[in-house]
N, C-alpha and C. Protein backbone atom coordinates (compact mmCIF):
# COMPACT_ATOMS: atom_id res chain seq x y z
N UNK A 1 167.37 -103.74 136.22
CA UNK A 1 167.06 -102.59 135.40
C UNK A 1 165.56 -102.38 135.27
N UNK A 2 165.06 -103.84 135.31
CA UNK A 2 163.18 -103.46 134.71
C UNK A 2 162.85 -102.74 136.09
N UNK A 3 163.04 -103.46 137.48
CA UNK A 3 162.54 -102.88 138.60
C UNK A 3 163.01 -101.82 138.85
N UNK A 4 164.28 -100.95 138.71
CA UNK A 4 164.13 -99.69 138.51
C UNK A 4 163.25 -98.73 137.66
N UNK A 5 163.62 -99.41 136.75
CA UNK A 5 162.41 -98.64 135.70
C UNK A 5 160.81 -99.02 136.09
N UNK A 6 160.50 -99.92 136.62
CA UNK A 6 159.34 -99.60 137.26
C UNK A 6 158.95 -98.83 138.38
N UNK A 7 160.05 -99.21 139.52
CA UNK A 7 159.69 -98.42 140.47
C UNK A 7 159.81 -96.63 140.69
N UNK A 8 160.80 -96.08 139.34
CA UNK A 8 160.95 -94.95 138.75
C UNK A 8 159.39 -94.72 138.21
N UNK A 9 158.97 -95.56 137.64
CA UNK A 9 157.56 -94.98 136.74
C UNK A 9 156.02 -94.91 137.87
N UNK A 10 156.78 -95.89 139.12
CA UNK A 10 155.58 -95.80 140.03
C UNK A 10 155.62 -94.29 140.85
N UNK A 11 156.98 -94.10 140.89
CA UNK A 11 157.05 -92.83 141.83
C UNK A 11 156.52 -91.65 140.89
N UNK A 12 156.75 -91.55 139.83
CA UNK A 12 156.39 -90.36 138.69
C UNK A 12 154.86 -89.94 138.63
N UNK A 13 154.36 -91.42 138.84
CA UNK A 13 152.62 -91.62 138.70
C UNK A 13 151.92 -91.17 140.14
N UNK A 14 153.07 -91.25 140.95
CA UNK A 14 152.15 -91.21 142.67
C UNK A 14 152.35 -89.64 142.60
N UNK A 15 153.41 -89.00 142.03
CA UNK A 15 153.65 -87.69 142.51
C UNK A 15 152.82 -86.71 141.39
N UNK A 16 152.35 -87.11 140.10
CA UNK A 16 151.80 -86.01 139.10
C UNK A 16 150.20 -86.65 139.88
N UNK A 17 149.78 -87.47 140.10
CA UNK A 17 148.78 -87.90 141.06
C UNK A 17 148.42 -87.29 141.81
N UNK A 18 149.47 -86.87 142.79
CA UNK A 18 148.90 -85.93 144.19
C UNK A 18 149.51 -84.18 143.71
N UNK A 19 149.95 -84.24 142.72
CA UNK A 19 149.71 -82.82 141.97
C UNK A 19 148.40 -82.81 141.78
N UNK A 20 148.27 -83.32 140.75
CA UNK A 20 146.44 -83.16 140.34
C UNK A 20 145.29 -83.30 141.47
N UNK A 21 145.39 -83.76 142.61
CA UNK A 21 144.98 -83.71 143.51
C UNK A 21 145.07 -82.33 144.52
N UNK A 22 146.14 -82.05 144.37
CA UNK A 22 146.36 -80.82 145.36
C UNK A 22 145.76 -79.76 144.62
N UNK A 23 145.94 -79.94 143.05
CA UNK A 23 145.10 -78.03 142.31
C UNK A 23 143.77 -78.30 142.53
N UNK A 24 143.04 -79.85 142.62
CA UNK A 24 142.04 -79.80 142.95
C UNK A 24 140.99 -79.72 144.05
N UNK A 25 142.27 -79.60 145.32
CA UNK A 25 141.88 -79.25 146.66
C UNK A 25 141.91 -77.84 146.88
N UNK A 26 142.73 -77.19 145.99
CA UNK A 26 143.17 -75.97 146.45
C UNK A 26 141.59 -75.35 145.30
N UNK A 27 141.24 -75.81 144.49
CA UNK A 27 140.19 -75.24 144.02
C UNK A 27 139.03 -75.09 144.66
N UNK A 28 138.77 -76.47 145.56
CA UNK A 28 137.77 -76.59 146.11
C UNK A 28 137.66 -75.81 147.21
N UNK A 29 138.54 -75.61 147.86
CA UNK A 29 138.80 -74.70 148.90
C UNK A 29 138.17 -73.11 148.55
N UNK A 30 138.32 -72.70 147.59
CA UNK A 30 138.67 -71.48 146.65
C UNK A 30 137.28 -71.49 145.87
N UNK A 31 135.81 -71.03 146.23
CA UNK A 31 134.97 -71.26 145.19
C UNK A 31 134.58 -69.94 145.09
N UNK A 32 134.91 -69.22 145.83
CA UNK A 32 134.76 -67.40 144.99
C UNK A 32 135.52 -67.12 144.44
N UNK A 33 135.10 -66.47 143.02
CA UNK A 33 136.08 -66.11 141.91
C UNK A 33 135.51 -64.44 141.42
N UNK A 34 136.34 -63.61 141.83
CA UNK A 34 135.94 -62.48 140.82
C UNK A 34 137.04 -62.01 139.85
N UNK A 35 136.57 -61.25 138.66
CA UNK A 35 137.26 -61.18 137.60
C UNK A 35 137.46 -59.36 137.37
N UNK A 36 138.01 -59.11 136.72
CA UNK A 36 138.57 -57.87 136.10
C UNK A 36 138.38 -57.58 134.74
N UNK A 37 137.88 -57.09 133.99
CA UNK A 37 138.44 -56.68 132.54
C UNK A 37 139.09 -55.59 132.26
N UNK A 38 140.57 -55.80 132.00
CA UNK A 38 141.34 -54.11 132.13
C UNK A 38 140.98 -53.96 130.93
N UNK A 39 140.96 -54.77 129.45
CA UNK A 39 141.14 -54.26 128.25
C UNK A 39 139.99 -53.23 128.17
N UNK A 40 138.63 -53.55 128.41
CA UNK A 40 137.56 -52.95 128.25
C UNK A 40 137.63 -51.57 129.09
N UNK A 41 138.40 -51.64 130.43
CA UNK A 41 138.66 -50.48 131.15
C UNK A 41 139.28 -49.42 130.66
N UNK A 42 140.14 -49.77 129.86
CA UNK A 42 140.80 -49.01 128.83
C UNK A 42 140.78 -48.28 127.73
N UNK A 43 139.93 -49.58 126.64
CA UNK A 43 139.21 -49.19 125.59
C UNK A 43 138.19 -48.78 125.83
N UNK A 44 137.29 -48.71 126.70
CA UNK A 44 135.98 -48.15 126.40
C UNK A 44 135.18 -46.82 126.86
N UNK A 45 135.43 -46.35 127.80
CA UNK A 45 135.65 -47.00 129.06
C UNK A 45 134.87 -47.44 129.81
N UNK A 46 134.43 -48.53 130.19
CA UNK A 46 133.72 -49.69 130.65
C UNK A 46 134.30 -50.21 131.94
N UNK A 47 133.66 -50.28 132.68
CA UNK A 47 134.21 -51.34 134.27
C UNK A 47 132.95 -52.76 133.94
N UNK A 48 133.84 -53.37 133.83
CA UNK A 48 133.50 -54.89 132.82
C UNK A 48 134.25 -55.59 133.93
N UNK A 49 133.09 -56.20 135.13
CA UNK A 49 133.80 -57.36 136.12
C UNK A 49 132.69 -58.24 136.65
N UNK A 50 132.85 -59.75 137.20
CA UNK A 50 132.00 -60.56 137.60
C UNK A 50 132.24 -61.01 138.51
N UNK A 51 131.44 -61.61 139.45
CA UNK A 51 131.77 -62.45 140.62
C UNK A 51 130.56 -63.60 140.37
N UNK A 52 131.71 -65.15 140.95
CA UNK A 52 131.01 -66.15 140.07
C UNK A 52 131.34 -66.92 141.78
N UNK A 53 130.12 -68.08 142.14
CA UNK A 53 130.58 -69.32 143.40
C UNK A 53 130.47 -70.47 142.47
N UNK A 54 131.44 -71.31 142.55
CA UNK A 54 131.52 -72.30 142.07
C UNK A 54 130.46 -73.34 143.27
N UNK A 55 129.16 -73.97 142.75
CA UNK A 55 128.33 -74.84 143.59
C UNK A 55 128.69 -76.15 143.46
N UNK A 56 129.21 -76.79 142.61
CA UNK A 56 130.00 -77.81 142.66
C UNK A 56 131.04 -78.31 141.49
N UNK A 57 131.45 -79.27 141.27
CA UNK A 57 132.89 -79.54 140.37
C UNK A 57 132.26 -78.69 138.84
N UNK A 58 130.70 -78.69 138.45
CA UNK A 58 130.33 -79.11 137.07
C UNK A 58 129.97 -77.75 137.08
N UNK A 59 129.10 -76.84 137.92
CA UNK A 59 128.12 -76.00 137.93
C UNK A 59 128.72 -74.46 138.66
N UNK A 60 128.14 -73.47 138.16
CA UNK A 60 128.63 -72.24 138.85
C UNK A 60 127.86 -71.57 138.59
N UNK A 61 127.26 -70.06 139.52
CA UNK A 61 126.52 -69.09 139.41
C UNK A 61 127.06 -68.04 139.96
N UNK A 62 126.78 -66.77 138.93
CA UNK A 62 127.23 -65.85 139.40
C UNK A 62 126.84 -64.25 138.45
N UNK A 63 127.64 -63.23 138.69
CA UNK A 63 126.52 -61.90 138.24
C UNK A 63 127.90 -61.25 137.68
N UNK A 64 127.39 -60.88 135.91
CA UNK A 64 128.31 -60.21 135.82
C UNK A 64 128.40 -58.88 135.19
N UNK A 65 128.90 -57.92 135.67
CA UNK A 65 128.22 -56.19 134.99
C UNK A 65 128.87 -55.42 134.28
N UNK A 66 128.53 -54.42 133.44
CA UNK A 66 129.24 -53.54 132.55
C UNK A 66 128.12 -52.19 133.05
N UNK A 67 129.35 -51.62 133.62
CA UNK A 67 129.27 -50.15 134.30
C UNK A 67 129.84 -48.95 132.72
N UNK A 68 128.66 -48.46 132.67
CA UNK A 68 130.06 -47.08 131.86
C UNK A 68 130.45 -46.35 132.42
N UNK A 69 131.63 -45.80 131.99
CA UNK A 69 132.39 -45.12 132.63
C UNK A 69 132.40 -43.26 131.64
N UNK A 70 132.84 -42.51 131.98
CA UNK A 70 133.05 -41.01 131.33
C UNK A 70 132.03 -40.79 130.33
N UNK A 71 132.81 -41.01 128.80
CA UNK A 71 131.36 -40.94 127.89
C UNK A 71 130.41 -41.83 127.90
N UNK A 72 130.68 -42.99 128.30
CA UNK A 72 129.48 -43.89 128.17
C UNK A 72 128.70 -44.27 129.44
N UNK A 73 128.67 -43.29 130.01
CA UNK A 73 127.69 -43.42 131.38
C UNK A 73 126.24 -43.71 131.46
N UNK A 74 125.92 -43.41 129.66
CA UNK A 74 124.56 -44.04 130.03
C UNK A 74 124.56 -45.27 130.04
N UNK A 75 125.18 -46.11 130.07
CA UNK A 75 124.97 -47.95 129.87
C UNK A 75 125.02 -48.23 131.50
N UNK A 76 124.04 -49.03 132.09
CA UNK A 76 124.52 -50.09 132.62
C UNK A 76 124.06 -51.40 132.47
N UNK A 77 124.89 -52.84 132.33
CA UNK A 77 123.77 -54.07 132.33
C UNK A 77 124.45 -55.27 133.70
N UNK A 78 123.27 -55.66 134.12
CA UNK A 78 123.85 -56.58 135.04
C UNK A 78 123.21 -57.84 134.41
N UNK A 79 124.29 -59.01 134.73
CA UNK A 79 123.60 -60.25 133.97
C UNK A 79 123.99 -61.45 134.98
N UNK A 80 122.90 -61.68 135.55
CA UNK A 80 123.46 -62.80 136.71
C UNK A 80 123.34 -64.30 135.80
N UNK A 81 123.91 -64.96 135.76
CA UNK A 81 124.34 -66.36 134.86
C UNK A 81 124.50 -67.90 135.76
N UNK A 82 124.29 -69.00 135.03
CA UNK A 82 124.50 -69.94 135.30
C UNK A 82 125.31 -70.63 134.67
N UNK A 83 126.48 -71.64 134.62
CA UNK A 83 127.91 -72.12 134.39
C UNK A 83 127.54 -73.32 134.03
N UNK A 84 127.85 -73.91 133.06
CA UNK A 84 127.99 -75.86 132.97
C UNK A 84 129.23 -76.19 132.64
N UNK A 85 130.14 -76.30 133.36
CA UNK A 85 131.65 -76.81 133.09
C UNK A 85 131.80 -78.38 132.41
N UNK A 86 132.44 -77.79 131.79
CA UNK A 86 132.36 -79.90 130.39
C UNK A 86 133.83 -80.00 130.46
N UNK A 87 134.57 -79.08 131.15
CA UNK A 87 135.83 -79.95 131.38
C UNK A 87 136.85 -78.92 132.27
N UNK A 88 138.33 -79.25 132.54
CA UNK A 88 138.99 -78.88 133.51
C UNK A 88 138.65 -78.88 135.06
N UNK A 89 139.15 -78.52 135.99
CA UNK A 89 139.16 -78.49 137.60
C UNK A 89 138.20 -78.16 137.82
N UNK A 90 137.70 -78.14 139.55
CA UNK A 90 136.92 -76.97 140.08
C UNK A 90 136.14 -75.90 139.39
N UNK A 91 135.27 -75.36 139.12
CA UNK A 91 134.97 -74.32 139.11
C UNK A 91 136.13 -73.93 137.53
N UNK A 92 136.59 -73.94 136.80
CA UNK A 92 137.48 -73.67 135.86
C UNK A 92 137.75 -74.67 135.03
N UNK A 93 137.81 -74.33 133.36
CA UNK A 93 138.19 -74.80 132.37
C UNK A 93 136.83 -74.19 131.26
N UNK A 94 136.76 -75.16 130.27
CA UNK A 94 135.60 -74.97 129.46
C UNK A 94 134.36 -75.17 129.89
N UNK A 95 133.36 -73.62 129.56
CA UNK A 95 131.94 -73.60 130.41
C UNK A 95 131.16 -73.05 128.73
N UNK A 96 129.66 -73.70 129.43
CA UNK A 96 128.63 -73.00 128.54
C UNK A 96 128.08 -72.20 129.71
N UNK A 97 127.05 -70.92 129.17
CA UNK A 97 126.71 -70.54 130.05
C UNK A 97 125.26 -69.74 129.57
N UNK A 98 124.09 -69.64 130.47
CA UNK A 98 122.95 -69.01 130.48
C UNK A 98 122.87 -67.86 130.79
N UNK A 99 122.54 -66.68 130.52
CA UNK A 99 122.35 -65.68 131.57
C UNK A 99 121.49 -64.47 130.94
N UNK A 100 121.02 -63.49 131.63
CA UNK A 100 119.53 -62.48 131.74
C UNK A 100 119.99 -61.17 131.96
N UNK A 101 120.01 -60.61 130.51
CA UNK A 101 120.60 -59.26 130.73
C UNK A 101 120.21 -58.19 130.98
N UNK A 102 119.86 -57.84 131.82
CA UNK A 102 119.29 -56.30 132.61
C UNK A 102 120.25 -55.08 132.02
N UNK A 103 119.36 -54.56 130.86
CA UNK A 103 119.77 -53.04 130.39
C UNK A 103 119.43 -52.06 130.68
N UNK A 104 120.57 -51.24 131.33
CA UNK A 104 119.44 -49.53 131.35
C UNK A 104 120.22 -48.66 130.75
N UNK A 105 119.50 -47.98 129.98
CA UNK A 105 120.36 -47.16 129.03
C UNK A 105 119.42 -45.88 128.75
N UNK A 106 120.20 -44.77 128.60
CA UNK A 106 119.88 -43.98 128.23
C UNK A 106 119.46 -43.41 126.52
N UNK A 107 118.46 -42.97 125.49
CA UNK A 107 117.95 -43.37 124.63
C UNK A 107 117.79 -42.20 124.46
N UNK A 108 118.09 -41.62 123.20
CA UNK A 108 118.06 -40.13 122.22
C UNK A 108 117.10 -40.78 120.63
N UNK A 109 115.94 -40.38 120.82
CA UNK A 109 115.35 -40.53 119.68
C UNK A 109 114.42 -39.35 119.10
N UNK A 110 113.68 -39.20 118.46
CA UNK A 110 113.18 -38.68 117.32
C UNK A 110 111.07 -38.93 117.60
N UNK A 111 110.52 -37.83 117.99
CA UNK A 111 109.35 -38.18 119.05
C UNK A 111 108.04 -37.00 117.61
N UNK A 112 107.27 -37.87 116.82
CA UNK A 112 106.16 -36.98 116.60
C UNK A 112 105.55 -36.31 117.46
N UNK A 113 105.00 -34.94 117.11
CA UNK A 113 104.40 -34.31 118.12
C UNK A 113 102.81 -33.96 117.45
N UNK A 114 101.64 -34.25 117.27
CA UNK A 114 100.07 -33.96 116.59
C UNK A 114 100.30 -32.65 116.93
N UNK A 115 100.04 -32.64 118.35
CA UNK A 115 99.92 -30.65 118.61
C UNK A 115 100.94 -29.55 118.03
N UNK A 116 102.24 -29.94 117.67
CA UNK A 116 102.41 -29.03 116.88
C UNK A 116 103.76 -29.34 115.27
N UNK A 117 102.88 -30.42 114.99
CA UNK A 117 102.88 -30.77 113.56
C UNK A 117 104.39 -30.54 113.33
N UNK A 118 105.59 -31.35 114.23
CA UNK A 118 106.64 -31.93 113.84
C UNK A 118 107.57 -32.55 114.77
N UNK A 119 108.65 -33.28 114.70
CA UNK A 119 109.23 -33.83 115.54
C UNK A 119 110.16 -33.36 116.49
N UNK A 120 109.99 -33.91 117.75
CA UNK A 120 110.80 -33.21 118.88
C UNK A 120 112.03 -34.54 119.23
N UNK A 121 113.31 -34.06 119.79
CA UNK A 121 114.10 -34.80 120.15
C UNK A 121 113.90 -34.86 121.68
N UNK A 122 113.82 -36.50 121.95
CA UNK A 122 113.49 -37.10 123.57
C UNK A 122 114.45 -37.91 123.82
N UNK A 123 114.67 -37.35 125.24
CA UNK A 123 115.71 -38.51 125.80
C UNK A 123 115.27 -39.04 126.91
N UNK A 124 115.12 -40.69 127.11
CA UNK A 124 114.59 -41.51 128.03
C UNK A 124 115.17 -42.32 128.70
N UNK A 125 115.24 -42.67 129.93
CA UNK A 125 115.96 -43.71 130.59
C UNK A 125 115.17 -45.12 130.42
N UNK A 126 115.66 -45.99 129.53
CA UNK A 126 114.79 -47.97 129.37
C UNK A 126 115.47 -48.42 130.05
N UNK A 127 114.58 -49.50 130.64
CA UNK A 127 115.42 -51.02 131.42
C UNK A 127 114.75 -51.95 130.41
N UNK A 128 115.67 -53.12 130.36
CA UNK A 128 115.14 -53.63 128.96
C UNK A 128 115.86 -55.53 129.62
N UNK A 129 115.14 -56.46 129.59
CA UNK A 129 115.86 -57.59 130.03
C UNK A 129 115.36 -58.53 128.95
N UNK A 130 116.59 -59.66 128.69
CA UNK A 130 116.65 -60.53 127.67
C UNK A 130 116.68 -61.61 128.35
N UNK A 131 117.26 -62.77 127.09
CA UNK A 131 117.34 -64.22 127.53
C UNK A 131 118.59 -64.57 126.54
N UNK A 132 120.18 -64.96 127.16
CA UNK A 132 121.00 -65.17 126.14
C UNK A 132 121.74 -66.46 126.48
N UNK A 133 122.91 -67.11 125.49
CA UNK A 133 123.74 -67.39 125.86
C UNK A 133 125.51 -67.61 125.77
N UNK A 134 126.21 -68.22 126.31
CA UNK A 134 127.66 -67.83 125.76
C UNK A 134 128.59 -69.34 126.40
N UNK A 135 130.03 -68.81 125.84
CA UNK A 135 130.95 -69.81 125.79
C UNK A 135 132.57 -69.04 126.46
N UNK A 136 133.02 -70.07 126.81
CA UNK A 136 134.45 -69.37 127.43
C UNK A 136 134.90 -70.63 128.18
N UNK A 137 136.13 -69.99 128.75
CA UNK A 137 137.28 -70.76 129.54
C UNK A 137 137.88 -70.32 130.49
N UNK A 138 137.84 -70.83 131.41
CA UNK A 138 138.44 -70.11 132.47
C UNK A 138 139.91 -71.07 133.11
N UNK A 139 140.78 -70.30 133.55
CA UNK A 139 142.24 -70.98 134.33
C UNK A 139 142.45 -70.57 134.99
N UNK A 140 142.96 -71.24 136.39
CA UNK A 140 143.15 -71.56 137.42
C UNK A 140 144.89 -71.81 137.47
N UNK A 141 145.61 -70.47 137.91
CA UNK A 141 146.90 -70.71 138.15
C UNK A 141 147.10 -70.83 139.51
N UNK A 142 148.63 -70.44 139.69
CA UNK A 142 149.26 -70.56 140.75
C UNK A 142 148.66 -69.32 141.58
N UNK A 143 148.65 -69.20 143.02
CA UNK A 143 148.54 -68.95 143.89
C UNK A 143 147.06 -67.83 143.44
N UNK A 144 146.11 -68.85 143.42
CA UNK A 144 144.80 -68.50 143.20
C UNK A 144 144.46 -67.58 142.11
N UNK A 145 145.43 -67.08 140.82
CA UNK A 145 145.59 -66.18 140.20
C UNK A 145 144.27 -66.90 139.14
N UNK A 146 143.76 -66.31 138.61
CA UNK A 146 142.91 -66.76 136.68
C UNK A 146 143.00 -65.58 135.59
N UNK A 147 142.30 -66.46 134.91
CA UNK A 147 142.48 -65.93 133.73
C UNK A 147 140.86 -66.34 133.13
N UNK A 148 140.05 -65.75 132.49
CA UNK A 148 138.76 -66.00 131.67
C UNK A 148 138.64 -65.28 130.65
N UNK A 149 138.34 -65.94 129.50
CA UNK A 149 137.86 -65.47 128.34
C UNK A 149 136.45 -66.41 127.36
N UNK A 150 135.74 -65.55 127.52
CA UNK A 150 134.61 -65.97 126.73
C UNK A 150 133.52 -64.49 126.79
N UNK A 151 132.45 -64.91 126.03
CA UNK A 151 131.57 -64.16 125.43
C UNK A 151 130.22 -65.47 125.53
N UNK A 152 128.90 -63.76 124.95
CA UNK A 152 127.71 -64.31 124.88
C UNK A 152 126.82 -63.47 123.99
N UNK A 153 125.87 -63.98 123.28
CA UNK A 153 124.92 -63.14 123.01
C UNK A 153 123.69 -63.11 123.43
N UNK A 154 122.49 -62.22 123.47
CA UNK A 154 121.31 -62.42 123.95
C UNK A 154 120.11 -61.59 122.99
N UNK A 155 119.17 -61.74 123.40
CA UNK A 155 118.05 -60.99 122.60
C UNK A 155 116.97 -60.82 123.82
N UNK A 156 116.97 -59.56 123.50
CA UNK A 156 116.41 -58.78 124.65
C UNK A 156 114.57 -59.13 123.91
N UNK A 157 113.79 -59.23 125.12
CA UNK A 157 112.24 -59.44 125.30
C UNK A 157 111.80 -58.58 125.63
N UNK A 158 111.80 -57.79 127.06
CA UNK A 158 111.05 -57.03 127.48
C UNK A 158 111.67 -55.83 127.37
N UNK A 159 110.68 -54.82 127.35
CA UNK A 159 110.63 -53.33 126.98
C UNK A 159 111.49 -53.05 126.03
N UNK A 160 111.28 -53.35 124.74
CA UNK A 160 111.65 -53.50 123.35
C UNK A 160 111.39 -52.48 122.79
N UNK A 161 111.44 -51.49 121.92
CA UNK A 161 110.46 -50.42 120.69
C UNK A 161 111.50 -50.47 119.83
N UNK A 162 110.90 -50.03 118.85
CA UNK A 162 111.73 -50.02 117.65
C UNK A 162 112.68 -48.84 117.24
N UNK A 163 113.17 -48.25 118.29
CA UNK A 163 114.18 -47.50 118.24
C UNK A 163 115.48 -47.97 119.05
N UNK A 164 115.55 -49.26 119.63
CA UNK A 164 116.73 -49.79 120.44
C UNK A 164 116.67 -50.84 119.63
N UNK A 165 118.49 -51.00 119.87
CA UNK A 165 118.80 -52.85 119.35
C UNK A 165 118.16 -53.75 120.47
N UNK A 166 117.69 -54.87 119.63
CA UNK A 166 116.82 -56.21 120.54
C UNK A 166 118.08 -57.13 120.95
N UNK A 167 119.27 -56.73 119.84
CA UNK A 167 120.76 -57.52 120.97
C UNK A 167 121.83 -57.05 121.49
N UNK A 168 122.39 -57.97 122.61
CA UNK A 168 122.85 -57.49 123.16
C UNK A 168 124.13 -58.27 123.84
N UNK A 169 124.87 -58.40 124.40
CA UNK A 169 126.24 -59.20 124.38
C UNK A 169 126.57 -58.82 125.74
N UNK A 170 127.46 -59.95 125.98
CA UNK A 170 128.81 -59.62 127.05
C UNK A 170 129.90 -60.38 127.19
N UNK A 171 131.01 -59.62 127.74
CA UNK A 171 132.31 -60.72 127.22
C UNK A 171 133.32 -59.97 128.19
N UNK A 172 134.01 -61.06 128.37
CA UNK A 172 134.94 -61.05 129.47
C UNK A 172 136.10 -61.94 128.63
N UNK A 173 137.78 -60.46 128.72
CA UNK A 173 138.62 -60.95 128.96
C UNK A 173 139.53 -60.96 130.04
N UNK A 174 138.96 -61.68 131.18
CA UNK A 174 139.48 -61.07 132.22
C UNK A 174 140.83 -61.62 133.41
N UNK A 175 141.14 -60.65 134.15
CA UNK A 175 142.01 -61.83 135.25
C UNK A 175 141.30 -61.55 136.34
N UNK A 176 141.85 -62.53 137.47
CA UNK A 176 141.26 -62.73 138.93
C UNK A 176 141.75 -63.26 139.97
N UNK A 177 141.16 -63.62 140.74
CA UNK A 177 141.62 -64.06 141.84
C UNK A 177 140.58 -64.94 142.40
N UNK A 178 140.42 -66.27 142.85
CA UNK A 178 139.95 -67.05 143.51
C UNK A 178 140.25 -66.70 145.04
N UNK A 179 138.89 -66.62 145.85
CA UNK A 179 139.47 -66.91 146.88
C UNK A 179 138.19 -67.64 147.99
């Protein structure tokens, strides 16, 4: 009875073994990942998507953008980022992350005029880049499918005035595909 029950517990251990082995081949294989955000596509309307290379088990880089869409066409920001994975597979699980947010936006403000003694309404195109950071998780299903959710904040440095917010965010709830 014991040597069944051992040799039952050896086979259980060799086979969840070369499971965990195989999601982690199939990850490694798999270090381009781009993502989707439908919710934001929906609600906003925003085209909210990233493409990330996993450089090794711990580390990842990659760029991720918010396009507006209909009314909100004046936004765009691109934020290319760096990944520190502290746990799960490949390229996926819990990450911190760095990244530099390139704003250009379109800007309706309120402009004194000396020459003729009152204010005119101006509209300007800013590019405006920060220094932020954020948190999330990413999963790694079956047949290369994911899933990511996290966020970030940042505070924008350059080309600042005091008629724009100095913060600024990005966040991904998204799905994907590894490939």
């Amino acid at each position: 009875m014991k040597s069944t029950l051992l040799l039952f517990s050896l086979l259980a251990f060799v086979f969840v073994s070369h499971a965990q082995e195989s999601r982690r081949e199939r990850a490694v294989a798999r270090p381009n990942h781009i993502m989707l955000d439908p919710i934001s596509l929906i609600a906003g309307p925003v085209l909210n998507f990233s493409y990330e290379r996993a450089i090794n088990e711990d580390v990842g880089l990659g760029l991720h953008s918010l396009l507006g869409l209909g009314a909100m066409d004046e936004m765009i920001q691109f934020s290319p980022f760096g990944r520190l994975y502290v746990g799960g597979s490949h390229g996926a699980g819990f990450f911190m992350e760095a990244f530099v947010p390139i704003t250009n936006m379109e800007e309706t403000f309120q402009k004194y005029s000396d020459a003729h003694a009152n204010y005119t309404e101006v509209t300007e195109r800013r590019t405006s880049a920060g220094l932020g950071v954020g948190l999330g998780g990413k999963w790694l299903f079956k047949r290369n499918l994911m899933l990511e959710v996290g966020g970030g904040i940042a505070r924008k440095f350059i080309n600042t005035t005091d008629n724009t917010e100095s913060i600024t965010g990005k966040w991904m709830i998204g799905f994907g595909y590894a490939f």
